[in-house]
C-alpha atoms as a PDB file:
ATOM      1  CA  UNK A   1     103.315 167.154 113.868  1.00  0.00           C
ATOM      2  CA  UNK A   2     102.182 164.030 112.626  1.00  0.00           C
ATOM      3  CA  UNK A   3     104.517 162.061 114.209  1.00  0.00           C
ATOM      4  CA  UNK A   4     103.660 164.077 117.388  1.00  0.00           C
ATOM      5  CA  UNK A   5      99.734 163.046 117.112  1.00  0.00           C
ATOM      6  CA  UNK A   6     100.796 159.127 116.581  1.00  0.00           C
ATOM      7  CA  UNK A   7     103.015 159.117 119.782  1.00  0.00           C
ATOM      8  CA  UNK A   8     100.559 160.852 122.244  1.00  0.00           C
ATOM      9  CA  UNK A   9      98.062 158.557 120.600  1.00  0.00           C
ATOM     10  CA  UNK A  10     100.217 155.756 121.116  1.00  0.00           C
ATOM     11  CA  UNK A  11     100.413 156.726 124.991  1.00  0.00           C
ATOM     12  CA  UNK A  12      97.352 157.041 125.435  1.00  0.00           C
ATOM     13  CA  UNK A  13      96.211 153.552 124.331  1.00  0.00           C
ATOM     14  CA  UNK A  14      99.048 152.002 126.678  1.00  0.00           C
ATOM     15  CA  UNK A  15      97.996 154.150 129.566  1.00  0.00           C
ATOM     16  CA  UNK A  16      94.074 153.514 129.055  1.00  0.00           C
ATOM     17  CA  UNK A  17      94.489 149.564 128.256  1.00  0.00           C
ATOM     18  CA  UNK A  18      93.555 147.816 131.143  1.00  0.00           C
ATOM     19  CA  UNK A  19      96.125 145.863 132.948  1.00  0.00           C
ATOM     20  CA  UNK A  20      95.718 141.913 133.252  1.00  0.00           C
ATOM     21  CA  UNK A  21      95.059 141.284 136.929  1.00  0.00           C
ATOM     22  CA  UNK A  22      97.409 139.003 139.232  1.00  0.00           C
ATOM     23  CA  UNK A  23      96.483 136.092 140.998  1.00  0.00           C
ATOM     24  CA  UNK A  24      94.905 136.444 143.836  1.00  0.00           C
ATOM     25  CA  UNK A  25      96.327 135.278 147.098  1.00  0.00           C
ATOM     26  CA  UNK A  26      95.414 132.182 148.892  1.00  0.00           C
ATOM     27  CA  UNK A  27      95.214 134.426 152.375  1.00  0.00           C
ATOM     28  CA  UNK A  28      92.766 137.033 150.929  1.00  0.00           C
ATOM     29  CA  UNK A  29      90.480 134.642 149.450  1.00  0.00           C
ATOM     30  CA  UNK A  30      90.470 132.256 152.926  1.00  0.00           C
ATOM     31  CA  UNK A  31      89.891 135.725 155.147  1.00  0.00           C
ATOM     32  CA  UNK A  32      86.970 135.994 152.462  1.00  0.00           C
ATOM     33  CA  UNK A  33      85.845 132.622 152.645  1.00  0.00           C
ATOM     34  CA  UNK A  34      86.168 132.941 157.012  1.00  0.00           C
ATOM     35  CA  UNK A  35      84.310 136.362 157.271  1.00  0.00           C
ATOM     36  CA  UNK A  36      81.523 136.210 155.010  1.00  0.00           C
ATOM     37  CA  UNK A  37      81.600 133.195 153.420  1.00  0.00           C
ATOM     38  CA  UNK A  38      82.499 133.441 149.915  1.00  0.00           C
ATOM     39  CA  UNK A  39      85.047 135.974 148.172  1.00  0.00           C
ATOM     40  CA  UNK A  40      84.850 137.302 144.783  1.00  0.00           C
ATOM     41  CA  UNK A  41      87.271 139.670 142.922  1.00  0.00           C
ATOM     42  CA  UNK A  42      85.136 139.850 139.161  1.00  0.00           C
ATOM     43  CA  UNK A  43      87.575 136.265 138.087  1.00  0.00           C
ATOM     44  CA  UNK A  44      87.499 134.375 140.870  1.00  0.00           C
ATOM     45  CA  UNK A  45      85.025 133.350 143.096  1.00  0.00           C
ATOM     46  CA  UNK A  46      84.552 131.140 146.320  1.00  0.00           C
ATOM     47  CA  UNK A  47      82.111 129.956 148.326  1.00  0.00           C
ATOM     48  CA  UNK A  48      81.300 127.665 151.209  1.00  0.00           C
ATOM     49  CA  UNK A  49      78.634 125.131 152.303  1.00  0.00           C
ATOM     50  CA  UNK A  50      79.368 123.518 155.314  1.00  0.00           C
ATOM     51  CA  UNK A  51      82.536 121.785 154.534  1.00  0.00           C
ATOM     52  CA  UNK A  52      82.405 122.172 150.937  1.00  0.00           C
ATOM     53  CA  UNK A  53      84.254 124.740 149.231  1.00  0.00           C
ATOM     54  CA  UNK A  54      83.899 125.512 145.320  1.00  0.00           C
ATOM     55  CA  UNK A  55      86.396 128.127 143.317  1.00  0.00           C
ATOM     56  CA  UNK A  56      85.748 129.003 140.166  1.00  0.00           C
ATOM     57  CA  UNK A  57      87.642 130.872 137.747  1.00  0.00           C
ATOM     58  CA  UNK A  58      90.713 133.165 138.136  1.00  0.00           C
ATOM     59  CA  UNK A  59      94.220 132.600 139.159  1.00  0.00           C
ATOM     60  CA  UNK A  60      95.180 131.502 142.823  1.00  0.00           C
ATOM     61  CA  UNK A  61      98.870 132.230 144.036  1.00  0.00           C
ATOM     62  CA  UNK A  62     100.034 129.552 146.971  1.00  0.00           C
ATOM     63  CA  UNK A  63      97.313 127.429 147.318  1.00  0.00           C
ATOM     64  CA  UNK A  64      97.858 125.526 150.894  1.00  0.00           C
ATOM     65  CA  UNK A  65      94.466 123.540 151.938  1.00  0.00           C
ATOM     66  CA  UNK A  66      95.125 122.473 155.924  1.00  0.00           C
ATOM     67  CA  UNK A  67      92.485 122.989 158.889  1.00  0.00           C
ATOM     68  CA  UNK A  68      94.801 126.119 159.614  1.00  0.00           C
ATOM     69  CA  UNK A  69      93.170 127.531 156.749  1.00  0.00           C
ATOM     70  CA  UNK A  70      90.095 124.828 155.795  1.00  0.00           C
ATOM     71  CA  UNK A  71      87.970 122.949 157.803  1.00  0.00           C
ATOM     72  CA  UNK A  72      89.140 119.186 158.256  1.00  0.00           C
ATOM     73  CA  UNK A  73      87.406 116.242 156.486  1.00  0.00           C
ATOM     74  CA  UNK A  74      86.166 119.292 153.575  1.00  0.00           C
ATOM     75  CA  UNK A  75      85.658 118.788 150.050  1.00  0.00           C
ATOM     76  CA  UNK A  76      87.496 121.412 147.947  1.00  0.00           C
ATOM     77  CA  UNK A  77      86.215 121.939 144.108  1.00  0.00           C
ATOM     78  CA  UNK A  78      88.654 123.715 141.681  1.00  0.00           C
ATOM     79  CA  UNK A  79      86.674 124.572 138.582  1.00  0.00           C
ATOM     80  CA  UNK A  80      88.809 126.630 135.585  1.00  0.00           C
ATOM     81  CA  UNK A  81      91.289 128.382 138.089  1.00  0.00           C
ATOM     82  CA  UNK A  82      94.718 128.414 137.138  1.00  0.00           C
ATOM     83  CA  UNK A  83      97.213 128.028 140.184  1.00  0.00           C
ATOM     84  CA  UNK A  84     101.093 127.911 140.911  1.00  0.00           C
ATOM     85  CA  UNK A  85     100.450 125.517 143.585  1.00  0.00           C
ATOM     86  CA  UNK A  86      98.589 123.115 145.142  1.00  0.00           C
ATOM     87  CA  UNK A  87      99.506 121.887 148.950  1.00  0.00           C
ATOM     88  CA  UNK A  88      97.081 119.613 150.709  1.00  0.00           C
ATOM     89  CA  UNK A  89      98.452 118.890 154.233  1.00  0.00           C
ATOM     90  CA  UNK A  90      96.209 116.909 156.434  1.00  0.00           C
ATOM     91  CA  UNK A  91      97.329 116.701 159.941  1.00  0.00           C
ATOM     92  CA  UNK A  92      93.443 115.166 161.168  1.00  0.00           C
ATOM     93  CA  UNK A  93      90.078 114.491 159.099  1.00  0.00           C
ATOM     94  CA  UNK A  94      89.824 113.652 155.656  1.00  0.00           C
ATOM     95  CA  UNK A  95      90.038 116.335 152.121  1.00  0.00           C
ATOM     96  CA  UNK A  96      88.946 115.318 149.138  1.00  0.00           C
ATOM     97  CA  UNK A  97      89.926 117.581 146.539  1.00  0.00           C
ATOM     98  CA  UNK A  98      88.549 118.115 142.989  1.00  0.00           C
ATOM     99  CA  UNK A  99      90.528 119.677 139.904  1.00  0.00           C
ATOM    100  CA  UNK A 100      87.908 119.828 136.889  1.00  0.00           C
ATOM    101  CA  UNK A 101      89.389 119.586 133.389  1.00  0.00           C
ATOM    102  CA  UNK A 102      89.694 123.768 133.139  1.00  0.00           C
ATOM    103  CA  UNK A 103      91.890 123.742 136.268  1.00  0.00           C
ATOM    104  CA  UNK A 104      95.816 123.971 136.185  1.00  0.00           C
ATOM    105  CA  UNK A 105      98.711 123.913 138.633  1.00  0.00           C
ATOM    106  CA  UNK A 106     102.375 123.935 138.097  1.00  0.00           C
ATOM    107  CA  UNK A 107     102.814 121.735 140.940  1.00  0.00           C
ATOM    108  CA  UNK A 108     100.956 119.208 143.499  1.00  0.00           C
ATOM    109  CA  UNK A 109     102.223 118.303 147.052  1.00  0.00           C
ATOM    110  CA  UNK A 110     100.659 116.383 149.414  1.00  0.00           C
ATOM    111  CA  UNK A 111     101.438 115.127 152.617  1.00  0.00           C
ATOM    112  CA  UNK A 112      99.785 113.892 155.454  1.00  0.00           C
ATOM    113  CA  UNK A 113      99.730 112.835 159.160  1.00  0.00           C
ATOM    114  CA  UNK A 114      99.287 109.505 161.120  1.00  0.00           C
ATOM    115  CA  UNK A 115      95.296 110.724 161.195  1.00  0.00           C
ATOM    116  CA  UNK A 116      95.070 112.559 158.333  1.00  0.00           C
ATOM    117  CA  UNK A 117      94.002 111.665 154.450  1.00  0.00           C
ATOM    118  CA  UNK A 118      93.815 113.438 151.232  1.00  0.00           C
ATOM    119  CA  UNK A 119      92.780 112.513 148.417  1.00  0.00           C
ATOM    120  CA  UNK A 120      93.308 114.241 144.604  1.00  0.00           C
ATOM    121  CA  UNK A 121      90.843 113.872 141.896  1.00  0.00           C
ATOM    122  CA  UNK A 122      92.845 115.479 138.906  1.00  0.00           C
ATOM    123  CA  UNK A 123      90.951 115.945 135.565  1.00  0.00           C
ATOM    124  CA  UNK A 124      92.727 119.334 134.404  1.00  0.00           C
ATOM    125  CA  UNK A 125      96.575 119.588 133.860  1.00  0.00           C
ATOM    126  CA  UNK A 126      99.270 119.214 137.036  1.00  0.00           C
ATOM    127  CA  UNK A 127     102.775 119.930 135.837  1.00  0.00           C
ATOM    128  CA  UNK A 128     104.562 118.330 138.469  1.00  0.00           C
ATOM    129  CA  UNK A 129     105.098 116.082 141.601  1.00  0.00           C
ATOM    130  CA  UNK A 130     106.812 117.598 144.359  1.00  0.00           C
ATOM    131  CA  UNK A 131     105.619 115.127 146.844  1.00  0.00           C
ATOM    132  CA  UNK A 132     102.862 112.880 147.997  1.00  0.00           C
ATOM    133  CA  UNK A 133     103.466 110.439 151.191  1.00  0.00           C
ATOM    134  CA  UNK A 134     101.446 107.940 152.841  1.00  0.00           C
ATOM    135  CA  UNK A 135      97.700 108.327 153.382  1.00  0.00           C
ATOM    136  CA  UNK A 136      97.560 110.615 149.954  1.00  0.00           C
ATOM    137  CA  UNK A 137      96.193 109.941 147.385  1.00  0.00           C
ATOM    138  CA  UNK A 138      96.016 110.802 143.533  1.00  0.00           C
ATOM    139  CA  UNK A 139      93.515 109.169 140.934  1.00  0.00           C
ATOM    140  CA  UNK A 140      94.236 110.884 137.422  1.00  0.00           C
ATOM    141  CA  UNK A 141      91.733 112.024 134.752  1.00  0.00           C
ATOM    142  CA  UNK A 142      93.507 114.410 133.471  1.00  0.00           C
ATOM    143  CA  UNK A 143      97.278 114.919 132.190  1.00  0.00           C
ATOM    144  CA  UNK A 144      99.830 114.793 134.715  1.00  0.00           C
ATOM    145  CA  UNK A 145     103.141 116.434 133.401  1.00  0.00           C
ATOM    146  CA  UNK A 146     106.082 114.613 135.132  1.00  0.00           C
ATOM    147  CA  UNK A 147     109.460 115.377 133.650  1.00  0.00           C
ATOM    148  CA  UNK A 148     111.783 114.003 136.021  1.00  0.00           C
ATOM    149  CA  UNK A 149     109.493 113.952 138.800  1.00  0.00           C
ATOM    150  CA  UNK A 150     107.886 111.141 140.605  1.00  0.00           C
ATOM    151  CA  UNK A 151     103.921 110.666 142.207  1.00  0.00           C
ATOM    152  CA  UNK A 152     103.893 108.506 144.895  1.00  0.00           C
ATOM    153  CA  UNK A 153     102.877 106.264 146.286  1.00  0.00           C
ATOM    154  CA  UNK A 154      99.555 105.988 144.599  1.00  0.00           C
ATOM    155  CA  UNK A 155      98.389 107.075 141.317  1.00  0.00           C
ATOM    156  CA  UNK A 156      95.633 105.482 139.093  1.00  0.00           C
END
């Protein structure tokens, strides 16, 4: 009987623990940020000011900032979100994007176009370089885990 009590108790702690949440995809917070301006899910929030965005908080699966999903020449503000990846692709305009020293991201790629810029302002962790061409650029605070891979072709 005893043993009985302990494993329905038992169950019942696993089925009434809450479950850790995912990360939250870079779509639904966008559609968010497009429709009414910010997005919140009780981790992460975002909002918009003109052409500044700020995200604070949470976990962000597929992070890809272009004027497909941003507006062009906006600055971007990560502040403690935790991310699998960060793509900046400017085709036009300028981003300048912000990673505060709570912000992580297993990787970093940008590239860019004849008229387009970026520029990365790391003071929180990126584990690697997958790629960053001409017109990018990548001034590190922070602590830039690069195994075998290379930043180019600037990094201070």
């Amino acid at each position: 009987m005893l043993k009985k009590v302990i494993a329905l108790s038992t169950a019942a702690m696993i089925l009434l623990t809450p479950m850790s949440a995912s990360a939250v995809s870079w779509g639904d917070v966008v559609s968010g940020l497009k429709t009414k301006g910010s997005y919140t899910d009780g981790k992460l929030t975002a909002t918009r000011d003109g052409n500044d965005y700020t995200f604070t908080g949470g976990e962000l699966e597929g992070v890809f900032i272009s004027s497909y999903y941003l507006d062009a020449n906006g600055k971007i503000y990560f502040n403690g979100v935790q991310m699998d990846k960060l793509h900046i692709y400017a085709e036009e305009g300028k981003y300048y994007v912000v990673l505060d020293k709570d912000t992580k991201t297993g990787s970093v790629g940008m590239s860019t176009e004849e008229n387009g810029e970026a520029n990365l302002v790391n003071e929180g962790t990126i584990g690697r370089g997958e790629y960053i061409n001409q017109n990018s650029h990548l001034t590190n605070k922070g602590t830039l885990k690069t195994g075998e891979e290379r930043y180019y072709p600037t990094t201070d």
